[in-house]
N, C-alpha and C. Protein backbone atom coordinates (compact mmCIF):
# COMPACT_ATOMS: atom_id res chain seq x y z
N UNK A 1 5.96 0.57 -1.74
CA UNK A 1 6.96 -0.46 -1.81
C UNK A 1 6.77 -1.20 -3.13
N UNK A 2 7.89 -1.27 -4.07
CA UNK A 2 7.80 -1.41 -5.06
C UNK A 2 8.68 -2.77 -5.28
N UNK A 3 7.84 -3.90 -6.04
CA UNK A 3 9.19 -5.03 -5.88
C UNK A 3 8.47 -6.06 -7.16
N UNK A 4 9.70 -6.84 -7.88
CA UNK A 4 8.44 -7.39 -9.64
C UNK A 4 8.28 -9.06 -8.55
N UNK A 5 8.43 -9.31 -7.76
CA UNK A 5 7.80 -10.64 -7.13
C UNK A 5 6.86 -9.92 -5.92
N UNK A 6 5.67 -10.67 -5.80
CA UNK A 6 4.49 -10.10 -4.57
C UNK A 6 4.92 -10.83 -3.59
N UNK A 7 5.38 -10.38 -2.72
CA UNK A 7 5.28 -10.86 -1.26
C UNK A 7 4.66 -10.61 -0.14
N UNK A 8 4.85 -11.22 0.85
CA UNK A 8 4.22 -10.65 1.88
C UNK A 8 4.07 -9.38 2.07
N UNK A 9 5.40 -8.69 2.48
CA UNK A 9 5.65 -7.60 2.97
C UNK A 9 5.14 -6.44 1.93
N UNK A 10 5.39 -7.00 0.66
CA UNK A 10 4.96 -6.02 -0.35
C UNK A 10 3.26 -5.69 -0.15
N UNK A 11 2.68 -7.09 -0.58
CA UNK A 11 1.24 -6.93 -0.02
C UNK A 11 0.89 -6.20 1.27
N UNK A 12 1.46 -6.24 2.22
CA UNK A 12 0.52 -5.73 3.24
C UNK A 12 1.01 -4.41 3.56
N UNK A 13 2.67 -3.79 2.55
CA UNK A 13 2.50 -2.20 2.64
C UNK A 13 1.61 -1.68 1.44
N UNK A 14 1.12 -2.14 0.74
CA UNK A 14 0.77 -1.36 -0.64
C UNK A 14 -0.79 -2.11 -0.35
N UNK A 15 -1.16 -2.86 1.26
CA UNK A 15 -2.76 -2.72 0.96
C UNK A 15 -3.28 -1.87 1.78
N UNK A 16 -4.69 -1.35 1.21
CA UNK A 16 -5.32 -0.10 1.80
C UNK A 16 -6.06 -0.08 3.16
N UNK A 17 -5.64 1.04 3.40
CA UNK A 17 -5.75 1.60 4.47
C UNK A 17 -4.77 0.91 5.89
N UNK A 18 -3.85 0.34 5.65
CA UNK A 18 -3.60 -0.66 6.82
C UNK A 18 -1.74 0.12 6.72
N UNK A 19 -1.13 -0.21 6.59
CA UNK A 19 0.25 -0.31 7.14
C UNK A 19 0.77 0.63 5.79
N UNK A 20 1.54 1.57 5.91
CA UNK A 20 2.17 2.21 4.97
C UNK A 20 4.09 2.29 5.45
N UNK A 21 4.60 2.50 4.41
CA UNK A 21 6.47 2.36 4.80
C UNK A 21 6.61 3.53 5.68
N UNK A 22 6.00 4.28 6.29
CA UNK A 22 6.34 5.11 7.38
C UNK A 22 6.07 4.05 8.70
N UNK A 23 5.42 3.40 8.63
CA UNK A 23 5.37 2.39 9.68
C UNK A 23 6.65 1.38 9.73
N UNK A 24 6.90 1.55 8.84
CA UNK A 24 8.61 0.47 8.94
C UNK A 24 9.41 0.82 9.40
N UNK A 25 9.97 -0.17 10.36
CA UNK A 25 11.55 0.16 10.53
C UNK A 25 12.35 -0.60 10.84
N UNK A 26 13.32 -0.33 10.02
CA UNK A 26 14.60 -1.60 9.99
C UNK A 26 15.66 -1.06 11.02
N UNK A 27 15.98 -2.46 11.64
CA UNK A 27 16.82 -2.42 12.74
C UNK A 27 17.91 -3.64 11.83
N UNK A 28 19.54 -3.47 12.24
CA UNK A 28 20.23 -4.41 11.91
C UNK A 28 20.33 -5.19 13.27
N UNK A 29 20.31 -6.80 13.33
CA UNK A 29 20.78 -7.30 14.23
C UNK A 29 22.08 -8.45 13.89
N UNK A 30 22.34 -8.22 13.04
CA UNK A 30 23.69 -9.23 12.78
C UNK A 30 24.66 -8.79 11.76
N UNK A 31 26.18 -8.63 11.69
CA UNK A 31 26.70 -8.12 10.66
C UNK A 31 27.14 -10.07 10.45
N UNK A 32 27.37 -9.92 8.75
CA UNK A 32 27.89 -10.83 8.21
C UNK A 32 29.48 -10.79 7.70
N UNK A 33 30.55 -11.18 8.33
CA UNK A 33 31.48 -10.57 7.88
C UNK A 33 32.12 -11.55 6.43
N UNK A 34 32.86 -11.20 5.76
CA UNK A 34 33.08 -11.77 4.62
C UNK A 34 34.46 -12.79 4.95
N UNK A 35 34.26 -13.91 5.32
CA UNK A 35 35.21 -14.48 5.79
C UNK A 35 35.51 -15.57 4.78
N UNK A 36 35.46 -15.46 3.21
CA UNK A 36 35.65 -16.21 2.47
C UNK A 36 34.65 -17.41 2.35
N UNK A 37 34.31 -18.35 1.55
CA UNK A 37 33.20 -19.13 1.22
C UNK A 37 32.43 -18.48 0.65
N UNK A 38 30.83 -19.16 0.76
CA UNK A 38 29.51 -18.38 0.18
C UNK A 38 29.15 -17.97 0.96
N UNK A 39 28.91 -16.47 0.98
CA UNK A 39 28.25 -15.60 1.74
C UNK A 39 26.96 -15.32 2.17
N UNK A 40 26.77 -15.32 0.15
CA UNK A 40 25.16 -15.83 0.25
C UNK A 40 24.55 -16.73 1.02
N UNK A 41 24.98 -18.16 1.09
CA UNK A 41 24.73 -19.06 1.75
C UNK A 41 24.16 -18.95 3.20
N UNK A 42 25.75 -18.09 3.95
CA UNK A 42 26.02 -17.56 5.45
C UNK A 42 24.89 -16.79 5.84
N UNK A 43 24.70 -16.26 4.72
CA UNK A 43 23.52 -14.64 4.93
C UNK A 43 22.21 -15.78 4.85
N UNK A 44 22.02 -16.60 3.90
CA UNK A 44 20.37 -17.38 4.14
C UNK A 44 20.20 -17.81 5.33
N UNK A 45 21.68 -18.53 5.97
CA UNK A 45 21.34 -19.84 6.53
C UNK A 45 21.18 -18.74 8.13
N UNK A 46 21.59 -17.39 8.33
CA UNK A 46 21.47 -16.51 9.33
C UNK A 46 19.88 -15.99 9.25
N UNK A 47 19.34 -15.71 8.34
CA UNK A 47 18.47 -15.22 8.08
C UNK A 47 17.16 -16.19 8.37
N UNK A 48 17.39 -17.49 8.20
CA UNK A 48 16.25 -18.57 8.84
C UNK A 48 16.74 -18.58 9.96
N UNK A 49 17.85 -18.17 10.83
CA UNK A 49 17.99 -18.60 12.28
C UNK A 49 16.93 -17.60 12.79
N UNK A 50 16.80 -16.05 12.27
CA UNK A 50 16.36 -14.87 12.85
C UNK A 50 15.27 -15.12 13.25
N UNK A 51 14.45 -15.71 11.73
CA UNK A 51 12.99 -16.01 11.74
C UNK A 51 12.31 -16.84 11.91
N UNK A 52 13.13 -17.98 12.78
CA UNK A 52 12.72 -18.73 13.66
C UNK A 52 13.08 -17.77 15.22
N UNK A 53 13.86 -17.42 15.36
CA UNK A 53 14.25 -16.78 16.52
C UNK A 53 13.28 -15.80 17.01
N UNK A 54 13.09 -14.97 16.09
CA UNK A 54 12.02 -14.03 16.49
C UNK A 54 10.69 -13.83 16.14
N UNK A 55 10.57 -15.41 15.48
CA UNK A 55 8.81 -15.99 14.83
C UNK A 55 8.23 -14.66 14.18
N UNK A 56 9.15 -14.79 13.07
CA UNK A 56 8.37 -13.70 12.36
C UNK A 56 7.74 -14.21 10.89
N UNK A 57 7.13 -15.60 11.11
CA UNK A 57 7.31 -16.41 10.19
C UNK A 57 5.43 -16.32 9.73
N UNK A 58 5.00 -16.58 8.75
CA UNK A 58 3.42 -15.93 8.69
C UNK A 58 2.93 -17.05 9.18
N UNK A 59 1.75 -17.29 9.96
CA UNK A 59 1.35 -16.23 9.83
C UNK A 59 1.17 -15.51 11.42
N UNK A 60 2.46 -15.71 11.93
CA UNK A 60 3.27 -14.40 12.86
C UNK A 60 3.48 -13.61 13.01
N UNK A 61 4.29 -13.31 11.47
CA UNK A 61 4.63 -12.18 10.38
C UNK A 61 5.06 -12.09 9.50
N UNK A 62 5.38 -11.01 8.64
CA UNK A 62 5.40 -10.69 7.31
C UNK A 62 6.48 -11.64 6.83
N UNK A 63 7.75 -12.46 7.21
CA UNK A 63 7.97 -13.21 6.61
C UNK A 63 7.07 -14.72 5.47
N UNK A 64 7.34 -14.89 3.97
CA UNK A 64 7.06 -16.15 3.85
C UNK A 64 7.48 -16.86 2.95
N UNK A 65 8.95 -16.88 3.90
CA UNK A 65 10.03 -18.34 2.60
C UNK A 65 10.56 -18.41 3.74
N UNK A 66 11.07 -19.41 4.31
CA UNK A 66 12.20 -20.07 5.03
C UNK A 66 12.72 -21.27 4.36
N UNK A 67 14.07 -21.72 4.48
CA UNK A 67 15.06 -22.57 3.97
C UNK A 67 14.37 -23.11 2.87
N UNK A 68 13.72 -22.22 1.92
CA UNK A 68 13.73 -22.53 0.78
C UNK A 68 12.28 -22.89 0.12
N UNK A 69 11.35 -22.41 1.00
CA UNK A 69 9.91 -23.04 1.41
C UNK A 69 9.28 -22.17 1.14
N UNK A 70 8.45 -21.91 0.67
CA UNK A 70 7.21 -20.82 0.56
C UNK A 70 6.21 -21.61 1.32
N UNK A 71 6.19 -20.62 2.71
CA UNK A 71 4.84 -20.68 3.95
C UNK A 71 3.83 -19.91 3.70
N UNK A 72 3.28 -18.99 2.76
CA UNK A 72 2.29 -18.21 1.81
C UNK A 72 1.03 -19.08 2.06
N UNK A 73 1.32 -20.18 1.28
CA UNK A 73 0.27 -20.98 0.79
C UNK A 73 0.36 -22.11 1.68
N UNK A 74 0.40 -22.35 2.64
CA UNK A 74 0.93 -23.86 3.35
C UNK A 74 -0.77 -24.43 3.31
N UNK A 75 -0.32 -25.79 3.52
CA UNK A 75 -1.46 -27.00 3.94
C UNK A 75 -1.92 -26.79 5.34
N UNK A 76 -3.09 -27.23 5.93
CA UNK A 76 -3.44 -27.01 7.23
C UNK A 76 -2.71 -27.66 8.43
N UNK A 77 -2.06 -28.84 7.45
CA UNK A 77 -1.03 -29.74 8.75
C UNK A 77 0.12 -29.26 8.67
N UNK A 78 0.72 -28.13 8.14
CA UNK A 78 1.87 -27.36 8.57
C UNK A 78 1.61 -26.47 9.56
N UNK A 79 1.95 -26.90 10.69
CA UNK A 79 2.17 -26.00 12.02
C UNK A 79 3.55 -24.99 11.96
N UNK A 80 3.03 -23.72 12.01
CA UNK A 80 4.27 -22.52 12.06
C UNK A 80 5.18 -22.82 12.93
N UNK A 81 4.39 -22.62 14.14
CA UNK A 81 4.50 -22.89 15.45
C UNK A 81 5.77 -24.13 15.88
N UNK A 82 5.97 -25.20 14.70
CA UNK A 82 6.82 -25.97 15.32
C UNK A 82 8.23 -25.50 15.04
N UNK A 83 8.03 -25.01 13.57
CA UNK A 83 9.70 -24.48 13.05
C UNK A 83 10.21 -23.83 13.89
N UNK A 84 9.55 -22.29 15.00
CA UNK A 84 10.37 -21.96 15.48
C UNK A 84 11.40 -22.61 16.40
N UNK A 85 12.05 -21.77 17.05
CA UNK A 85 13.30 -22.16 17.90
C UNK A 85 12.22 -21.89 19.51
N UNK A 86 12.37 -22.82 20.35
CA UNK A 86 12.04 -22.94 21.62
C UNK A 86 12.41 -21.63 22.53
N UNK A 87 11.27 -21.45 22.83
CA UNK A 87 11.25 -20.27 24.16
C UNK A 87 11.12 -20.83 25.32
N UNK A 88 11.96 -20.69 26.04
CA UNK A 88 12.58 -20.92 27.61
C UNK A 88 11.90 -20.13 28.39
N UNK A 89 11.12 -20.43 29.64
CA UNK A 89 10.20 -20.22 30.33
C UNK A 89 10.75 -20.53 31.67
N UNK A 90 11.37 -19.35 32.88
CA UNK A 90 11.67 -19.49 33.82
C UNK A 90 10.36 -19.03 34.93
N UNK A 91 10.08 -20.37 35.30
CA UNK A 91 8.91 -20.25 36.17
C UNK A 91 9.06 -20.35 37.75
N UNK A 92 8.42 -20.30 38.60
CA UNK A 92 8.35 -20.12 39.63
C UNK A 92 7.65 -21.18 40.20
N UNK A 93 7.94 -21.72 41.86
CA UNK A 93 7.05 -23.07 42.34
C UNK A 93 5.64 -22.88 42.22
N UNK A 94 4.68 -23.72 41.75
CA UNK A 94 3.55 -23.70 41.79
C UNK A 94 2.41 -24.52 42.91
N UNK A 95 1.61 -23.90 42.98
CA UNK A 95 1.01 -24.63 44.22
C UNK A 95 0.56 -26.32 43.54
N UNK A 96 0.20 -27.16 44.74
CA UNK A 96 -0.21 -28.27 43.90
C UNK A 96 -1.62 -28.39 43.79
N UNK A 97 -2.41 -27.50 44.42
CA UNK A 97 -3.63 -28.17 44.06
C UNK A 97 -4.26 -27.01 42.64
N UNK A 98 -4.82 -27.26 42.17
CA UNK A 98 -5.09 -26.86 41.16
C UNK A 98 -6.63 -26.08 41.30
N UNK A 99 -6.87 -25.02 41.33
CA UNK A 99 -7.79 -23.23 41.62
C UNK A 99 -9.07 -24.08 40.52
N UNK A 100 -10.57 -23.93 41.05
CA UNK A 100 -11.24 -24.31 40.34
C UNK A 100 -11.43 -22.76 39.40
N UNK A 101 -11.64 -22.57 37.96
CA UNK A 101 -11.88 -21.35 37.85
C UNK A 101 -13.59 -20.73 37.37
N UNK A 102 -13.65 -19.75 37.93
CA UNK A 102 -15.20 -19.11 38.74
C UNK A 102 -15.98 -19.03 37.20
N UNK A 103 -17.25 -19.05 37.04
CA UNK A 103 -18.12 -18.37 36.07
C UNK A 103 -17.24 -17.58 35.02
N UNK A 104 -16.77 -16.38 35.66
CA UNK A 104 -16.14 -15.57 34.72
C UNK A 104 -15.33 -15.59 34.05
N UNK A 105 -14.44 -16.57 34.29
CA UNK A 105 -13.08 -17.25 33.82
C UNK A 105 -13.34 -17.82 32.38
N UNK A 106 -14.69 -18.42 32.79
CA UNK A 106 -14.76 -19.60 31.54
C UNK A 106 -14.28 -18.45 29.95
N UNK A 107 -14.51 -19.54 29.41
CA UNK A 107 -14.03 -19.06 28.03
C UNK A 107 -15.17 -18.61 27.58
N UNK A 108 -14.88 -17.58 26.60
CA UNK A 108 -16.03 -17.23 26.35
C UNK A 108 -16.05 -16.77 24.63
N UNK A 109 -15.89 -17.55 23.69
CA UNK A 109 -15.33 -17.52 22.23
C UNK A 109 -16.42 -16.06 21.40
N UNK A 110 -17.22 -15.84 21.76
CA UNK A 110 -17.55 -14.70 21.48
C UNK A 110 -17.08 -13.48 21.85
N UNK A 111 -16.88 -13.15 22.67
CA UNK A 111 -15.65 -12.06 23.44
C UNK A 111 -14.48 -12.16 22.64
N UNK A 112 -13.58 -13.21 22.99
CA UNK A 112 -12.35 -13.75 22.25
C UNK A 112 -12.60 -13.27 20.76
N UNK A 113 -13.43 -13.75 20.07
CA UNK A 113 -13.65 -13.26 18.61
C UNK A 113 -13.64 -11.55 18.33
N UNK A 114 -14.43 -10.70 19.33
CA UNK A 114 -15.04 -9.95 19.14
C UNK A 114 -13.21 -8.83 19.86
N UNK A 115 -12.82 -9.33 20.72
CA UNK A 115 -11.42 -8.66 21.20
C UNK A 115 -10.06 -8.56 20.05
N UNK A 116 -10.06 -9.90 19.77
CA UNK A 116 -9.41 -9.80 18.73
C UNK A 116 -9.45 -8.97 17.28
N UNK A 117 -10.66 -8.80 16.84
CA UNK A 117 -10.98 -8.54 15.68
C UNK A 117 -10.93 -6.42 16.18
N UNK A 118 -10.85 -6.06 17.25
CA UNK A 118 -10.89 -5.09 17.67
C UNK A 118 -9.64 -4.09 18.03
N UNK A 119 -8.80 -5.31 18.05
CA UNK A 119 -7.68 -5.27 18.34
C UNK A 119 -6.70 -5.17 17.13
N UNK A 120 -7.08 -5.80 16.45
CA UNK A 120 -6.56 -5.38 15.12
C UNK A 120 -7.05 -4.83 14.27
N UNK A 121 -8.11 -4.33 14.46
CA UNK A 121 -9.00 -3.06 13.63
C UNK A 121 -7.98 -1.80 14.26
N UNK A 122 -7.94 -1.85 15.26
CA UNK A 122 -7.17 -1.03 16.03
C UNK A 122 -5.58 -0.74 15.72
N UNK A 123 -5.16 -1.70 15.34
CA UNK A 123 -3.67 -2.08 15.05
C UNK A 123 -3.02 -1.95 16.29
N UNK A 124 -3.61 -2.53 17.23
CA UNK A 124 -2.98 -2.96 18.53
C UNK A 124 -1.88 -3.93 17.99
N UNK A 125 -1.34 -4.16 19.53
CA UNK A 125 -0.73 -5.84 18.94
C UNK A 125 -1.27 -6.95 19.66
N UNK A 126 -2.40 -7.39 18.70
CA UNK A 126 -3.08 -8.21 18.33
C UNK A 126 -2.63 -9.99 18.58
N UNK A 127 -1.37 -9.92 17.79
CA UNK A 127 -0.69 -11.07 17.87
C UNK A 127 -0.26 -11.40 19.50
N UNK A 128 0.02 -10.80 20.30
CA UNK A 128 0.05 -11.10 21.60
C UNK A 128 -1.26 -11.09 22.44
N UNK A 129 -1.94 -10.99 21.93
CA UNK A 129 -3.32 -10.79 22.72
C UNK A 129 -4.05 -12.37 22.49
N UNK A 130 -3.28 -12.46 21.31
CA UNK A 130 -3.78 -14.19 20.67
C UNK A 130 -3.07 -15.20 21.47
N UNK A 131 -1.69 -14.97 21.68
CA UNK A 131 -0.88 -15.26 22.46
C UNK A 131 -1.55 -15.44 23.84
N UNK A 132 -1.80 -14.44 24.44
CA UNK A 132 -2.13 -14.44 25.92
C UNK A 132 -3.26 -15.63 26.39
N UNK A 133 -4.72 -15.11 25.26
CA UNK A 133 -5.60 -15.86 25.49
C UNK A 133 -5.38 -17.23 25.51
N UNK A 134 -4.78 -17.87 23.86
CA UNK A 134 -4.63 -19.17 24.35
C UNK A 134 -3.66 -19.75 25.17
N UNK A 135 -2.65 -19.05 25.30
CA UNK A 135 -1.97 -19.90 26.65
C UNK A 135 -2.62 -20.15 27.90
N UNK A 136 -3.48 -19.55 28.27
CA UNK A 136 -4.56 -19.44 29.07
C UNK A 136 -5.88 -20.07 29.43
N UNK A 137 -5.97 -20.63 28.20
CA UNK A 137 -6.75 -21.83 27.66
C UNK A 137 -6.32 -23.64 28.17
N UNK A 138 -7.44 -24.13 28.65
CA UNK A 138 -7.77 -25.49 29.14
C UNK A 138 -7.56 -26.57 27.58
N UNK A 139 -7.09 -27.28 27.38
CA UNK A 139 -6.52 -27.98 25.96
C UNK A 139 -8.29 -28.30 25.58
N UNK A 140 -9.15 -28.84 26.63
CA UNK A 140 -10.80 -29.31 25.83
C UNK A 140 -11.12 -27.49 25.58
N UNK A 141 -11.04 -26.49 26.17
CA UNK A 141 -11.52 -25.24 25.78
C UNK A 141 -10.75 -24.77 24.06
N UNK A 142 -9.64 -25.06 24.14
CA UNK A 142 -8.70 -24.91 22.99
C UNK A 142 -9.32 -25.48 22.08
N UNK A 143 -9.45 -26.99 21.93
CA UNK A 143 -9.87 -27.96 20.81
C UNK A 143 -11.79 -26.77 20.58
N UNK A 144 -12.31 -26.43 21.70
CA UNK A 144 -13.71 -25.70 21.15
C UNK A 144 -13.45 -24.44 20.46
N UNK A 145 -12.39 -23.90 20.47
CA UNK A 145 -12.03 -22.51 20.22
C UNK A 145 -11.79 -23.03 19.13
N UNK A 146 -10.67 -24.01 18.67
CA UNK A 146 -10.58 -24.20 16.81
C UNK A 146 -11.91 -24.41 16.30
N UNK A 147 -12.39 -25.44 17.08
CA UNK A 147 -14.04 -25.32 15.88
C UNK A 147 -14.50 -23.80 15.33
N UNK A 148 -14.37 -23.02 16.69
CA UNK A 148 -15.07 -21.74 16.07
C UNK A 148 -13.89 -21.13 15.57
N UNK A 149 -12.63 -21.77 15.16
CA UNK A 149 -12.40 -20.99 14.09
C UNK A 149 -12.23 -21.99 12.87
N UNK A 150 -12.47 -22.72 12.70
CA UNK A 150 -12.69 -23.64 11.63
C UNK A 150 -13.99 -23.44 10.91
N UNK A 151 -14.95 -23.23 11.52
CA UNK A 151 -16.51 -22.65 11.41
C UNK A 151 -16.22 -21.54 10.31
N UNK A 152 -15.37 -20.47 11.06
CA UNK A 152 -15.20 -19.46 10.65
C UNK A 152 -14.16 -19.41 8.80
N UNK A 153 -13.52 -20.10 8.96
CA UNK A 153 -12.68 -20.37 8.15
C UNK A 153 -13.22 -20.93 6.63
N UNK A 154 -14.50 -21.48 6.95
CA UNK A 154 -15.50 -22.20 5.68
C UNK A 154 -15.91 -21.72 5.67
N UNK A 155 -16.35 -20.19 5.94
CA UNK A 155 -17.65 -19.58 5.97
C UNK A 155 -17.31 -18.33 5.03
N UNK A 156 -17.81 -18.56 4.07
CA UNK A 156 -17.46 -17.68 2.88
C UNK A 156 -18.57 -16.31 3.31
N UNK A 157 -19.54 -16.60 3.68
CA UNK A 157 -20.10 -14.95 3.60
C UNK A 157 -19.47 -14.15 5.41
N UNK A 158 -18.81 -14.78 5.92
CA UNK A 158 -17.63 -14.08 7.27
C UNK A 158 -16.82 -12.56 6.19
N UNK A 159 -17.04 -11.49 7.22
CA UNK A 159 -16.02 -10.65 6.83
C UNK A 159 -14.65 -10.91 7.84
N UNK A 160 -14.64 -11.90 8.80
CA UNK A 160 -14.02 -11.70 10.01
C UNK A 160 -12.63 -11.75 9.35
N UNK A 161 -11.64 -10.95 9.57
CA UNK A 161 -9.81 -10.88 9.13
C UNK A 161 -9.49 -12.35 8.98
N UNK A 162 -9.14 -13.20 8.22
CA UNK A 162 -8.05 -14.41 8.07
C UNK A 162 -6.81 -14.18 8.28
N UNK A 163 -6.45 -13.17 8.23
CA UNK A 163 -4.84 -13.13 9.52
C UNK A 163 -5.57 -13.83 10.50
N UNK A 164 -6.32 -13.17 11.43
CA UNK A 164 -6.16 -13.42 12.62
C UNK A 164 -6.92 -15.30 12.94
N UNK A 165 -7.87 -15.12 11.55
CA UNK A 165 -7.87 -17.21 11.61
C UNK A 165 -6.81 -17.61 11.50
N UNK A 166 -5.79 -17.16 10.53
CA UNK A 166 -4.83 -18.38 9.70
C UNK A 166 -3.37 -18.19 11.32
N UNK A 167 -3.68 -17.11 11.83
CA UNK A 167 -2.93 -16.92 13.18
C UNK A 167 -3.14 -17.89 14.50
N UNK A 168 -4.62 -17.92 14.79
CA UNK A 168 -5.19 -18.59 16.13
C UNK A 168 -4.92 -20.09 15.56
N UNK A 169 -5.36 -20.45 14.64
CA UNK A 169 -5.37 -21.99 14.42
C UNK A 169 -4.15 -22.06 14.47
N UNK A 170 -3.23 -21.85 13.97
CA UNK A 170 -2.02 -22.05 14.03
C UNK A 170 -1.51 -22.24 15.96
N UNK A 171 -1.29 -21.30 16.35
CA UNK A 171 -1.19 -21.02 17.58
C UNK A 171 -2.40 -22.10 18.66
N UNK A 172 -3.15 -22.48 18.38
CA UNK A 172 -3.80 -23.98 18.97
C UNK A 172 -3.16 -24.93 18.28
N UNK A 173 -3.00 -25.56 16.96
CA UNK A 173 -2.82 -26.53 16.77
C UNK A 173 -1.26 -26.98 16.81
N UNK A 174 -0.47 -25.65 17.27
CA UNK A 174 1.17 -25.89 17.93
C UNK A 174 0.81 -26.21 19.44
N UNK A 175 0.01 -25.64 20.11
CA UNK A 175 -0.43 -25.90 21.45
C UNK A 175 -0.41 -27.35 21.45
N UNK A 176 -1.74 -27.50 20.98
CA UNK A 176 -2.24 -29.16 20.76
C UNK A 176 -1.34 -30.19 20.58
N UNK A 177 -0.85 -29.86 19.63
CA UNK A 177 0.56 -30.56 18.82
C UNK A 177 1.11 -31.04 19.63
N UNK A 178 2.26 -29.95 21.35
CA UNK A 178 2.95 -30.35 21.62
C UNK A 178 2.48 -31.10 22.81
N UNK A 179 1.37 -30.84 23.24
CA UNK A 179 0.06 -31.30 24.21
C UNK A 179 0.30 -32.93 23.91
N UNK A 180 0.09 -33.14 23.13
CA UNK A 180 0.04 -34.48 22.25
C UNK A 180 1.10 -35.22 22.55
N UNK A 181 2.40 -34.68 22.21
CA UNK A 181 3.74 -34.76 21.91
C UNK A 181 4.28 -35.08 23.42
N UNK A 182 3.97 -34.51 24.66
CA UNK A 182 4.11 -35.19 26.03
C UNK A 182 3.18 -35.90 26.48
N UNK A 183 2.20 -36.19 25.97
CA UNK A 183 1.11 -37.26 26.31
C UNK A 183 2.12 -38.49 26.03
N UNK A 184 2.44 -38.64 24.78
CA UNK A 184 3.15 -39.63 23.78
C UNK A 184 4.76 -39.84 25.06
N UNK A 185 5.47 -39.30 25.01
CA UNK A 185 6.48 -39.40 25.70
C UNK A 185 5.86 -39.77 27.57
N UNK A 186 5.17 -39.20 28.04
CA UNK A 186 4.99 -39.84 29.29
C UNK A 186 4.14 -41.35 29.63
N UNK A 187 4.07 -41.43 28.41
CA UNK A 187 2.87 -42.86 28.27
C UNK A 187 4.22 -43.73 28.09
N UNK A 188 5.26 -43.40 27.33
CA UNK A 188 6.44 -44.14 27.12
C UNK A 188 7.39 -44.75 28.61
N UNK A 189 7.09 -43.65 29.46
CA UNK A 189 8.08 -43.75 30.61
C UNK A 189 7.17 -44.75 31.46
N UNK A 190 6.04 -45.05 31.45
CA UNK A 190 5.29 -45.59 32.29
C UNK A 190 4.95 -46.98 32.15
N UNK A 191 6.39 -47.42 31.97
CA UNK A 191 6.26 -49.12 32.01
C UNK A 191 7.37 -49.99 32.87
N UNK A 192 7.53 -50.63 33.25
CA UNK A 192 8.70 -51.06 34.17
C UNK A 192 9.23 -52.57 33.73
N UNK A 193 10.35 -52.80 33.63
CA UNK A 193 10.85 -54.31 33.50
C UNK A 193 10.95 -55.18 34.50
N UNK A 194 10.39 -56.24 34.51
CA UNK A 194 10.28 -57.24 35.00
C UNK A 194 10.91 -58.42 35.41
């Protein structure tokens, strides 16, 4: 894949041993029809709906520009996680008392480290496995899981993948974020006039 600006996508077909353009494949999901105005425009402003839509935004995936932004290089207080577009979650009644969970349950950030990194040695999909675990995760187990990847993240002699850091932190600190974000709103509702 040949292109005179480096991007994502360029980088990670032309690096070794990992993903080559036989692994690609383009699917169309939207025609743009030419209905007069800027097209260009129509075509950007469709093209950030997608990649919020289908979080393919890095470090998700190989996308990294949205509405005009280069997400490449972001700061640590840019959460990916918030740009996207909301996933709707049709759940089912839940019991009320709440399952203590056994020995084995607990978290166990060495495993977690050691699954992940296996998983994408593998070229599983990885990114849902990141997914799974922390949704699964207790918010005080979460906040211990960033340390060990924050640990990990300063630690210059680590071979461990930074996808899969610059991925998990992300994916906790949108957790956290919105954790936060209904703390804040139900503390609001809990006052009465007098």
């Amino acid at each position: 894949m040949k292109q005179t600006t480096e991007n994502m996508r360029v980088v990670h077909f032309n690096q070794y041993g990992g993903c080559n353009i036989s692994h690609c494949v383009i699917q169309p999901i939207e025609q743009i029809i030419d209905s007069g105005g800027d097209v260009k425009a129509k075509r950007r402003e469709r093209e950030s709906f997608w990649i919020k839509e289908l979080r393919t935004l890095t470090p998700y995936g190989l996308n990294d520009r949205l509405d005009n932004r280069s997400w490449r290089f972001r700061s640590r207080e840019d959460i990916t996680g918030i740009r996207f577009n909301r996933l709707t979650n049709v759940r089912g009644s839940r019991g009320s008392k709440k399952r203590a969970r056994s020995e084995s349950e607990q978290m166990d950030s060495d495993k977690i480290l050691a699954d992940l990194r296996s998983s994408h040695e593998n070229l599983e999909n990885w990114r849902n496995l990141a997914r799974t675990i922390i949704n699964r995760l207790r918010h005080t187990e979460l906040r211990d899981l960033l340390w060990v990847f924050v640990d990990l993240l300063f630690d210059w002699k680590t071979n461990y993948p930074r996808e899969i850091t610059d991925l998990v932190m992300d994916m906790i600190n949108h957790r956290l974020f919105l954790w936060k974000k209904e703390q804040k709103t139900s503390e609001k509702k809990q006052f009465f006039k007098l």
